[in-house]
Every structure is written in C-alpha cells, then in structure tokens.
N, C-alpha and C. Protein backbone atom coordinates (compact mmCIF):
# COMPACT_ATOMS: atom_id res chain seq x y z
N UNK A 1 0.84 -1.18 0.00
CA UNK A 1 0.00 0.00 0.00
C UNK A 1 0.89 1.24 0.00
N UNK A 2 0.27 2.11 -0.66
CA UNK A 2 1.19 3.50 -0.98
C UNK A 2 0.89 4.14 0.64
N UNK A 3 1.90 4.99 0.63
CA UNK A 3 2.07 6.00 1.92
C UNK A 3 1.37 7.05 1.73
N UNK A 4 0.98 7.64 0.11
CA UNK A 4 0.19 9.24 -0.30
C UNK A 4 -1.15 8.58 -0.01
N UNK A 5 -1.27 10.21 0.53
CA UNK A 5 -2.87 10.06 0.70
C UNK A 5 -3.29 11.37 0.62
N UNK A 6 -4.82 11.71 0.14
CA UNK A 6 -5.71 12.55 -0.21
C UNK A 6 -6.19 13.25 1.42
N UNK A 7 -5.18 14.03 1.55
CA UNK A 7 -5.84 14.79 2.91
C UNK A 7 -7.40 15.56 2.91
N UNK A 8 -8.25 15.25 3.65
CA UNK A 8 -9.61 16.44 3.94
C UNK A 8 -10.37 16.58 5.03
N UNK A 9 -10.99 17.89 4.59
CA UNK A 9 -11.47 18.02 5.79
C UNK A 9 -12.88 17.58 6.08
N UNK A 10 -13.38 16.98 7.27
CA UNK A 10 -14.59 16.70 7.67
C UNK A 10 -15.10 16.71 8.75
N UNK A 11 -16.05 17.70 8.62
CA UNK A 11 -16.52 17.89 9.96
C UNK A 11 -15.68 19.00 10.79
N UNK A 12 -15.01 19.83 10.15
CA UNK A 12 -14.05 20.44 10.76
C UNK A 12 -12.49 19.61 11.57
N UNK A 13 -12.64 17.94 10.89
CA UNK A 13 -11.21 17.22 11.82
C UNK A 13 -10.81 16.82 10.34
N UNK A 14 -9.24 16.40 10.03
CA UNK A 14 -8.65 16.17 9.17
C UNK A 14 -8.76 14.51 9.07
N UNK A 15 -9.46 13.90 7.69
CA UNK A 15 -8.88 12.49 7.45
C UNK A 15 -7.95 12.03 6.17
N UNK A 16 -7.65 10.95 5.87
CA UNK A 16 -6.45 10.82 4.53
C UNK A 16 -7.14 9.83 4.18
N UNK A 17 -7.37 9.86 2.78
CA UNK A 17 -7.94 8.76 1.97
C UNK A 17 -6.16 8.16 1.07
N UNK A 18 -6.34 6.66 1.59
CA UNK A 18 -5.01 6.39 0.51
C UNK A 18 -5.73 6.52 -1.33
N UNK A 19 -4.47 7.26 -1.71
CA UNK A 19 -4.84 7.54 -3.38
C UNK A 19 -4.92 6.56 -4.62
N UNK A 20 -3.47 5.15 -3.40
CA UNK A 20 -4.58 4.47 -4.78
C UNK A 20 -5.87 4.07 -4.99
N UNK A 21 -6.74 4.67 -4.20
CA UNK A 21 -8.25 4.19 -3.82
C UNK A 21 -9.40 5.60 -4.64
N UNK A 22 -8.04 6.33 -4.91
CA UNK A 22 -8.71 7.95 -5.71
C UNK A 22 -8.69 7.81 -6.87
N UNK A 23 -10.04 7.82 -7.28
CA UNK A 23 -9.84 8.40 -8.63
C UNK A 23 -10.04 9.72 -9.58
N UNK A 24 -10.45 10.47 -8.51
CA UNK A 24 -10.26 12.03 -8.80
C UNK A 24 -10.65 12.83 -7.75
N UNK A 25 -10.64 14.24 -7.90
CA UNK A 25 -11.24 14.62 -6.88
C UNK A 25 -12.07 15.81 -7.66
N UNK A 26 -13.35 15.71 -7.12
CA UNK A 26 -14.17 16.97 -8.04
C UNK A 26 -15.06 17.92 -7.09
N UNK A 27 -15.63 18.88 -7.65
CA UNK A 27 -16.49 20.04 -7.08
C UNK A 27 -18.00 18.97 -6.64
N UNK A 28 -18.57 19.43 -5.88
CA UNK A 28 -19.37 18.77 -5.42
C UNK A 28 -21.02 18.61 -6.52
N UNK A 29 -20.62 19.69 -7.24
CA UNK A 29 -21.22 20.14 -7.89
C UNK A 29 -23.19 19.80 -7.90
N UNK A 30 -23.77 19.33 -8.32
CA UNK A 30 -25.61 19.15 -8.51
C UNK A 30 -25.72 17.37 -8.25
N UNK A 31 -25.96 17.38 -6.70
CA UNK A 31 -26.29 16.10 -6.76
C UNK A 31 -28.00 15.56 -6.45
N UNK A 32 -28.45 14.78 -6.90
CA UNK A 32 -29.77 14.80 -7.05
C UNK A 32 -30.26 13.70 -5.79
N UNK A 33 -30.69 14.39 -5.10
CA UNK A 33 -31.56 13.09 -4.09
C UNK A 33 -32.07 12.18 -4.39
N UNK A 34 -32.12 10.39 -3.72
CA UNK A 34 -32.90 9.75 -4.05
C UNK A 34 -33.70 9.49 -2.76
N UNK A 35 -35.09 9.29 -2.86
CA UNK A 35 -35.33 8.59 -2.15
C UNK A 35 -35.82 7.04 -1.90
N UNK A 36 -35.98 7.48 -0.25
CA UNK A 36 -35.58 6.22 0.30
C UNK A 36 -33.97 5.93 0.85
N UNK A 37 -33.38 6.46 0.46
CA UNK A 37 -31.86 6.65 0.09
C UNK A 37 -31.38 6.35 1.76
N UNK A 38 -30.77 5.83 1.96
CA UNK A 38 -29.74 6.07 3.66
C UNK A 38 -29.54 7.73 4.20
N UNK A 39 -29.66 7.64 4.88
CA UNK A 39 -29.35 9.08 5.59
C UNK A 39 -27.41 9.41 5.57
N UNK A 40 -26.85 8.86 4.97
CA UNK A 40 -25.47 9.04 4.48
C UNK A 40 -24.96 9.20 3.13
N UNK A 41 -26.48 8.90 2.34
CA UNK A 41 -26.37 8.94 0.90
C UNK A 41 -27.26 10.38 0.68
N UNK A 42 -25.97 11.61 0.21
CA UNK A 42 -26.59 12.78 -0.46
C UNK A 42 -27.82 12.68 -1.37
N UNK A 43 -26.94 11.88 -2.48
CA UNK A 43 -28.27 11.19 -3.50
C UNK A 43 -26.61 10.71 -4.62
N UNK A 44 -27.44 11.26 -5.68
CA UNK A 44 -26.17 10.57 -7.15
C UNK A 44 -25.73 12.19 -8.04
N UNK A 45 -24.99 11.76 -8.14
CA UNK A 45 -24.12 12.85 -9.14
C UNK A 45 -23.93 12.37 -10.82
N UNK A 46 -24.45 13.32 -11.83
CA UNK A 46 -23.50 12.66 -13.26
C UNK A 46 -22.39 13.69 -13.23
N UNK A 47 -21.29 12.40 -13.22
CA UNK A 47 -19.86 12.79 -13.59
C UNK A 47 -19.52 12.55 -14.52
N UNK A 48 -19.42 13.90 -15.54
CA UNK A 48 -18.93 13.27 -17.35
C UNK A 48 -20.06 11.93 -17.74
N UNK A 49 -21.15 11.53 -17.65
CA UNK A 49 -22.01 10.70 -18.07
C UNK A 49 -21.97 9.20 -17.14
N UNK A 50 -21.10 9.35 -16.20
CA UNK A 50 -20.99 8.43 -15.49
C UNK A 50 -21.93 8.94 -14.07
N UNK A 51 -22.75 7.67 -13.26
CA UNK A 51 -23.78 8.49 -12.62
C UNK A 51 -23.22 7.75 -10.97
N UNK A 52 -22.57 8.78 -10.41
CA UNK A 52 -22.22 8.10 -8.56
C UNK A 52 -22.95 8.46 -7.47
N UNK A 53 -22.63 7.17 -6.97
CA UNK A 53 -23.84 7.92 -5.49
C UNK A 53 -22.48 8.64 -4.83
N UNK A 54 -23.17 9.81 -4.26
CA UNK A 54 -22.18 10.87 -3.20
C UNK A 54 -22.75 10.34 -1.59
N UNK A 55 -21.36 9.64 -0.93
CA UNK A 55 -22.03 9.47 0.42
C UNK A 55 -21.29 10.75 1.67
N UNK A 56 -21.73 11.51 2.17
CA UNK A 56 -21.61 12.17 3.45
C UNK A 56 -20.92 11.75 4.40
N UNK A 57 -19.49 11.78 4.03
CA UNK A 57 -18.53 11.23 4.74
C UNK A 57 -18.52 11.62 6.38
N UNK A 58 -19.38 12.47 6.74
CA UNK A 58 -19.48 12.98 8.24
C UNK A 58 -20.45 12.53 8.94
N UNK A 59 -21.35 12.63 7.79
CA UNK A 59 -23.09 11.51 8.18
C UNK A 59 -22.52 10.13 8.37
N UNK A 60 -21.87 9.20 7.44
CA UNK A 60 -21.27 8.06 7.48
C UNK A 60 -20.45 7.70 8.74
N UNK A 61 -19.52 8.67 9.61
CA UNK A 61 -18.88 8.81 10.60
C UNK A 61 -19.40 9.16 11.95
N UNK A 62 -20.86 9.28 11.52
CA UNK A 62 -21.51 10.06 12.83
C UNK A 62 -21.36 11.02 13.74
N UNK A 63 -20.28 12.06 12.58
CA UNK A 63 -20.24 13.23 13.26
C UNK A 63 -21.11 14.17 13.09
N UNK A 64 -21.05 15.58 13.75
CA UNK A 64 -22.11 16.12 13.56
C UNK A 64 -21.60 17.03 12.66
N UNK A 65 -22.63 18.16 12.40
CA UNK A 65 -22.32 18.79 10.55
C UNK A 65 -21.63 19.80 10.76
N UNK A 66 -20.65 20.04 10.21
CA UNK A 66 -19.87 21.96 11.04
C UNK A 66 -19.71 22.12 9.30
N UNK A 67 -20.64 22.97 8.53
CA UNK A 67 -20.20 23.25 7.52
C UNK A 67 -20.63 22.35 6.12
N UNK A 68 -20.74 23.35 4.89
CA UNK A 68 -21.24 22.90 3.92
C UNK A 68 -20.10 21.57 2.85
N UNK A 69 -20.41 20.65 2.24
CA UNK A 69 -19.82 20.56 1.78
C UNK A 69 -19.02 20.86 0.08
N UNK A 70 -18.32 21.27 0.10
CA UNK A 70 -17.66 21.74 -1.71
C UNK A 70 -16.67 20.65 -2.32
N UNK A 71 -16.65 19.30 -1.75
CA UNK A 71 -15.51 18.27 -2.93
C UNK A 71 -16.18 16.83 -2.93
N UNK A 72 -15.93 16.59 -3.71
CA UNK A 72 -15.92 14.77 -3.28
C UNK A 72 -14.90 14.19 -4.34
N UNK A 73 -14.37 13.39 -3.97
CA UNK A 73 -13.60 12.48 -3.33
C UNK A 73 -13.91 11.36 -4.39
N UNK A 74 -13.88 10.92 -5.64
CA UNK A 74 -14.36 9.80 -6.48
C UNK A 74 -13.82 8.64 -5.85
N UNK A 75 -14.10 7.22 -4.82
CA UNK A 75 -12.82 6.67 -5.13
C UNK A 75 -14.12 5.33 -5.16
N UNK A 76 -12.96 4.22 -5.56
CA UNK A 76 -12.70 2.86 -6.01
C UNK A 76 -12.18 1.80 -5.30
N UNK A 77 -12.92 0.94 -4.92
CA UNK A 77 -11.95 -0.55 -3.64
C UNK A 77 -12.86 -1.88 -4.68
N UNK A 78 -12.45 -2.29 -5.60
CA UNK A 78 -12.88 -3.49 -6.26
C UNK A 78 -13.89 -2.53 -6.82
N UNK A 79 -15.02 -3.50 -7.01
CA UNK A 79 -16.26 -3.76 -7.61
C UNK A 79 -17.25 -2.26 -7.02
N UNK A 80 -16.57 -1.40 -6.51
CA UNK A 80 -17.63 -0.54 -5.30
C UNK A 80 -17.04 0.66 -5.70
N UNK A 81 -17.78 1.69 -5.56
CA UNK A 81 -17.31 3.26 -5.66
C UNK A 81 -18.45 3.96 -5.42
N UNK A 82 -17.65 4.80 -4.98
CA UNK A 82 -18.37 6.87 -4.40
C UNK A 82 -17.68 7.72 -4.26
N UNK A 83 -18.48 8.54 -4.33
CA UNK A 83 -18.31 9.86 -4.22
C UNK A 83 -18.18 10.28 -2.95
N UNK A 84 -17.04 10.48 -1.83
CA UNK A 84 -16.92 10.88 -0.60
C UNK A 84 -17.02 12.40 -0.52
N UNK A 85 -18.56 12.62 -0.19
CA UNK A 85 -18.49 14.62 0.04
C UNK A 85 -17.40 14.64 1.47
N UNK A 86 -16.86 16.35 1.26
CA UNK A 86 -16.09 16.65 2.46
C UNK A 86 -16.24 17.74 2.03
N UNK A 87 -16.07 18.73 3.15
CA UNK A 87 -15.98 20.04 3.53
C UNK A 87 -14.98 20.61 2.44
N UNK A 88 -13.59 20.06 2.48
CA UNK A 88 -12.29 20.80 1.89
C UNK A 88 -11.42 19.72 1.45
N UNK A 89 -10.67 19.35 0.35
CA UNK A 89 -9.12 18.81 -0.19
C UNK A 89 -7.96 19.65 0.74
N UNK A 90 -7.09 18.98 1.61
CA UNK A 90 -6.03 19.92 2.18
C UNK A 90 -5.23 19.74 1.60
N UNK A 91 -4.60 19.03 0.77
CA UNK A 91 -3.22 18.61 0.13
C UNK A 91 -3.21 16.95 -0.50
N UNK A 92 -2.13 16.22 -1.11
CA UNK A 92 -1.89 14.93 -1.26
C UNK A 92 -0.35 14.93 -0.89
N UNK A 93 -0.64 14.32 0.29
CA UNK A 93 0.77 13.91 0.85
C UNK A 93 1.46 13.03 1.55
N UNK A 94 2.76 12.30 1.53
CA UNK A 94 3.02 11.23 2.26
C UNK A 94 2.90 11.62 3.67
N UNK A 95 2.04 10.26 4.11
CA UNK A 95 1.66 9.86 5.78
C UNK A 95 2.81 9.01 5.70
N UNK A 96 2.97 8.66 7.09
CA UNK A 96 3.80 7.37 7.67
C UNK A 96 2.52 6.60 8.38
N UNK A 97 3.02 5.42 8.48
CA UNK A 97 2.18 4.63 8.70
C UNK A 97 1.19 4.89 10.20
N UNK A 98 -0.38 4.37 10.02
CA UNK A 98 -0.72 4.59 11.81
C UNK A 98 -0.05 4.21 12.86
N UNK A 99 0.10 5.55 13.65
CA UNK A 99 0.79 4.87 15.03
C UNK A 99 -0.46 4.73 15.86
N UNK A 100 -1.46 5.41 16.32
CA UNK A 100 -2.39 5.34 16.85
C UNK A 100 -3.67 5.11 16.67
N UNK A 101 -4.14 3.92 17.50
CA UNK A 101 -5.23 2.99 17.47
C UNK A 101 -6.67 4.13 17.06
N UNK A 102 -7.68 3.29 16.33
CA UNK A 102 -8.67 4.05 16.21
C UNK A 102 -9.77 3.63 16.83
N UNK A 103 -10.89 4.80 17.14
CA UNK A 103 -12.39 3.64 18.05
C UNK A 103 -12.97 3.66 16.58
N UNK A 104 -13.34 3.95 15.42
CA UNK A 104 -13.92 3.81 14.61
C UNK A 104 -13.49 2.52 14.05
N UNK A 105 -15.10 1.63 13.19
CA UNK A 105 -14.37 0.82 12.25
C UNK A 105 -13.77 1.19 10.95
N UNK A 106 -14.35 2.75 10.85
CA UNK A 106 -14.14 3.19 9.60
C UNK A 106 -12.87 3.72 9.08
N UNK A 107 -12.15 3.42 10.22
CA UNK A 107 -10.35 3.96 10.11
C UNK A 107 -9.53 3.12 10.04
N UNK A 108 -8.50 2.67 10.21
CA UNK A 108 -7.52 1.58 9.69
C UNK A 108 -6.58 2.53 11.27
N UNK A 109 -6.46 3.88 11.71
CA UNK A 109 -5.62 4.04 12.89
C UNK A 109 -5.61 5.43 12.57
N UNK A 110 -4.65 6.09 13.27
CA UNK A 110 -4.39 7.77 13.37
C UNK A 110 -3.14 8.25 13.32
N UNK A 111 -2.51 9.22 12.92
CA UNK A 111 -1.44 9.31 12.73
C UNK A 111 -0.97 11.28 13.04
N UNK A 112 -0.22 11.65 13.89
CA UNK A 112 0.36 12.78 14.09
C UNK A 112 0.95 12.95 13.15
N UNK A 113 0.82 14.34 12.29
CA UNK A 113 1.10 15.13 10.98
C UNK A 113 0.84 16.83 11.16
N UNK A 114 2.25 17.05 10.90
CA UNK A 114 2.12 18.72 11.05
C UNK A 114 1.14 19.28 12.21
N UNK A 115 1.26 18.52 13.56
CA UNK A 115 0.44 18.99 14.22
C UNK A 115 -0.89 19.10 14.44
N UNK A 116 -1.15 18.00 13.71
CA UNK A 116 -3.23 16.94 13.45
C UNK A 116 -2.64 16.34 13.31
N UNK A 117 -4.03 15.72 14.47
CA UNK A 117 -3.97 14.13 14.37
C UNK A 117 -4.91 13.88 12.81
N UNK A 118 -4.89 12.55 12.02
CA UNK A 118 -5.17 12.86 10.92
C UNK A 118 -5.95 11.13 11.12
N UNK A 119 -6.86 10.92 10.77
CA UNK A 119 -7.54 9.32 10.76
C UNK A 119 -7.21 8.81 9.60
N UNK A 120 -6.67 7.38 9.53
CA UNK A 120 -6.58 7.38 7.94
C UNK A 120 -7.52 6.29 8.06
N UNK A 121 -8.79 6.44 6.61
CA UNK A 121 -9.78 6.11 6.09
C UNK A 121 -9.36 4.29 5.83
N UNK A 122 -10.23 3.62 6.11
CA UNK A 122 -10.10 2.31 5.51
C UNK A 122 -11.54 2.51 4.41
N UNK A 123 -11.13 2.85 3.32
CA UNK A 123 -11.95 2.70 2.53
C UNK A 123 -12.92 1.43 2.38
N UNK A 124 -12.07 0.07 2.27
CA UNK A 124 -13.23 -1.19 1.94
C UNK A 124 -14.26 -1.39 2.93
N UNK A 125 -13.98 -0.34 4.53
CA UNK A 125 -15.14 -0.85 5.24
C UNK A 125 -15.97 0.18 4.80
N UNK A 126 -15.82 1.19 4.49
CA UNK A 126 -16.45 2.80 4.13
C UNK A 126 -17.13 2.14 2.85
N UNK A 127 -16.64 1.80 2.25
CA UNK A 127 -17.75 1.39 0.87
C UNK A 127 -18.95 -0.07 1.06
N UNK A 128 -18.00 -0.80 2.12
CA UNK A 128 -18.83 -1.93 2.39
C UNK A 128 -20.12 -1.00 3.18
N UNK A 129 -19.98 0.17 4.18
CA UNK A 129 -20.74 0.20 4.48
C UNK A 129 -22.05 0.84 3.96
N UNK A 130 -21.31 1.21 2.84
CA UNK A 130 -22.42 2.39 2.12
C UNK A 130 -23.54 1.20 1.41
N UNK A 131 -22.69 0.10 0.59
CA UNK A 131 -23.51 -0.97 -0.05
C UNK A 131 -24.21 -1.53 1.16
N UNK A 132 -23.94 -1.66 2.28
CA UNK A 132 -24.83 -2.63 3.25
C UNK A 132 -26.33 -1.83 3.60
N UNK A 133 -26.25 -0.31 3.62
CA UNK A 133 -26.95 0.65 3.88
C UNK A 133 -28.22 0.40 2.73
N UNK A 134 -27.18 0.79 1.69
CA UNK A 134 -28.26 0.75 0.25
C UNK A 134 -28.93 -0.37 -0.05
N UNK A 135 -28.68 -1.54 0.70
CA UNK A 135 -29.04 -2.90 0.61
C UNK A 135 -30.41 -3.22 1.06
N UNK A 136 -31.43 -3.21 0.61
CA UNK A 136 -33.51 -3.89 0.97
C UNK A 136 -32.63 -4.91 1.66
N UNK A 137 -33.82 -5.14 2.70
CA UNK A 137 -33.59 -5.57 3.79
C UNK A 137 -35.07 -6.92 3.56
C-alpha cells in the first residue's frame, strides 16, 4: 500500500484517503436526491455521463455537521465506488504509517502530521458500508 494520501477536511477534523483508492477529486457540484436513500447517501451525481452515489462522509462517521460541503472524493476498492463529500481537499501527501489505534471501524488508525492528528480512512469498510446501507432488507 502506498504511503500518499488525499488529505480532507470533515466535519471540521482532518482524514487521509489512501490515493490508490482515488480516482479524482471533483467540485461537489448538482447532486440529485434519491429517495428512500440512507441518511449518508446525499443522493447521485453525473460525472462526465458516469452516474455516482455521493455518500456524506461525516453523516457516514456520525459526526455532527460543522459546515457545507464543496468536494468529493471519487474513489474505487474493487467492484464498489463513491463519491466521498467533504468540507475541503487539504493537500496529497506522504503519511507514515498509523501509530495510533482508532475507536472507529471506519479507520484503519491515526497518525500525528504537522500537528493533526489525521484518521486514515479504511476505505473497503467505508464502501462496504455504504452498499450494506443501500441494501432492501
């Protein structure tokens, strides 16, 4: 696994998405509600004719809302993809590996950087969880 990662902001706290899991990063631009939809699913976006669900990476985390969001985050783990809204892109830059344990499942650990602590994202549970959400029951 690569060390770069897609720094942002959410919720007003900093997380790192690893990049090989990015496949772009875009304006948040007109996303259309569905319903019924999970309360973590904005709704879907067309990107260039391609149509993604945008999930609320802060709703998904169960934090609470400090702020609008302006990016998401395209990414890819196998067979699964979204659109991760966030507040802000801070940079793409090498992390060192987690030193510190996370209570979330949605993190892989935490890591001290320039003075933030920074969560780094385990994407395959973040997408598993979005499909388990969207999943009839």
């Amino acid at each position: 696994m690569s060390s770069v990662h897609v720094r942002v902001r959410v919720a007003g706290e900093h997380y790192a998405v690893p990049v090989e899991g990015v496949l772009e990063v875009a304006e948040l631009g007109d996303v259309t509600p569905v319903p019924g939809a999970p309360r973590s699913v904005l709704g879907v976006r067309n990107l260039r004719g391609q149509l993604i669900t945008v999930v609320d990476l802060a709703t998904l985390f169960g934090l609470e809302d400090d702020g609008p969001r302006g990016r998401i985050v395209v990414t890819e783990d196998g067979d699964r993809g979204a659109g991760l809204a966030v507040q802000s892109i801070l940079d793409v830059t090498a992390l060192p590996e987690p030193t510190e344990a996370a209570e979330s499942e949605y993190l892989r650990g935490a890591v001290l950087a320039d003075g933030e602590l920074i969560g780094i994202v385990n994407l395959g549970v973040a997408l598993d969880a979005v499909a388990r959400e969207r999943s009839p029951r």
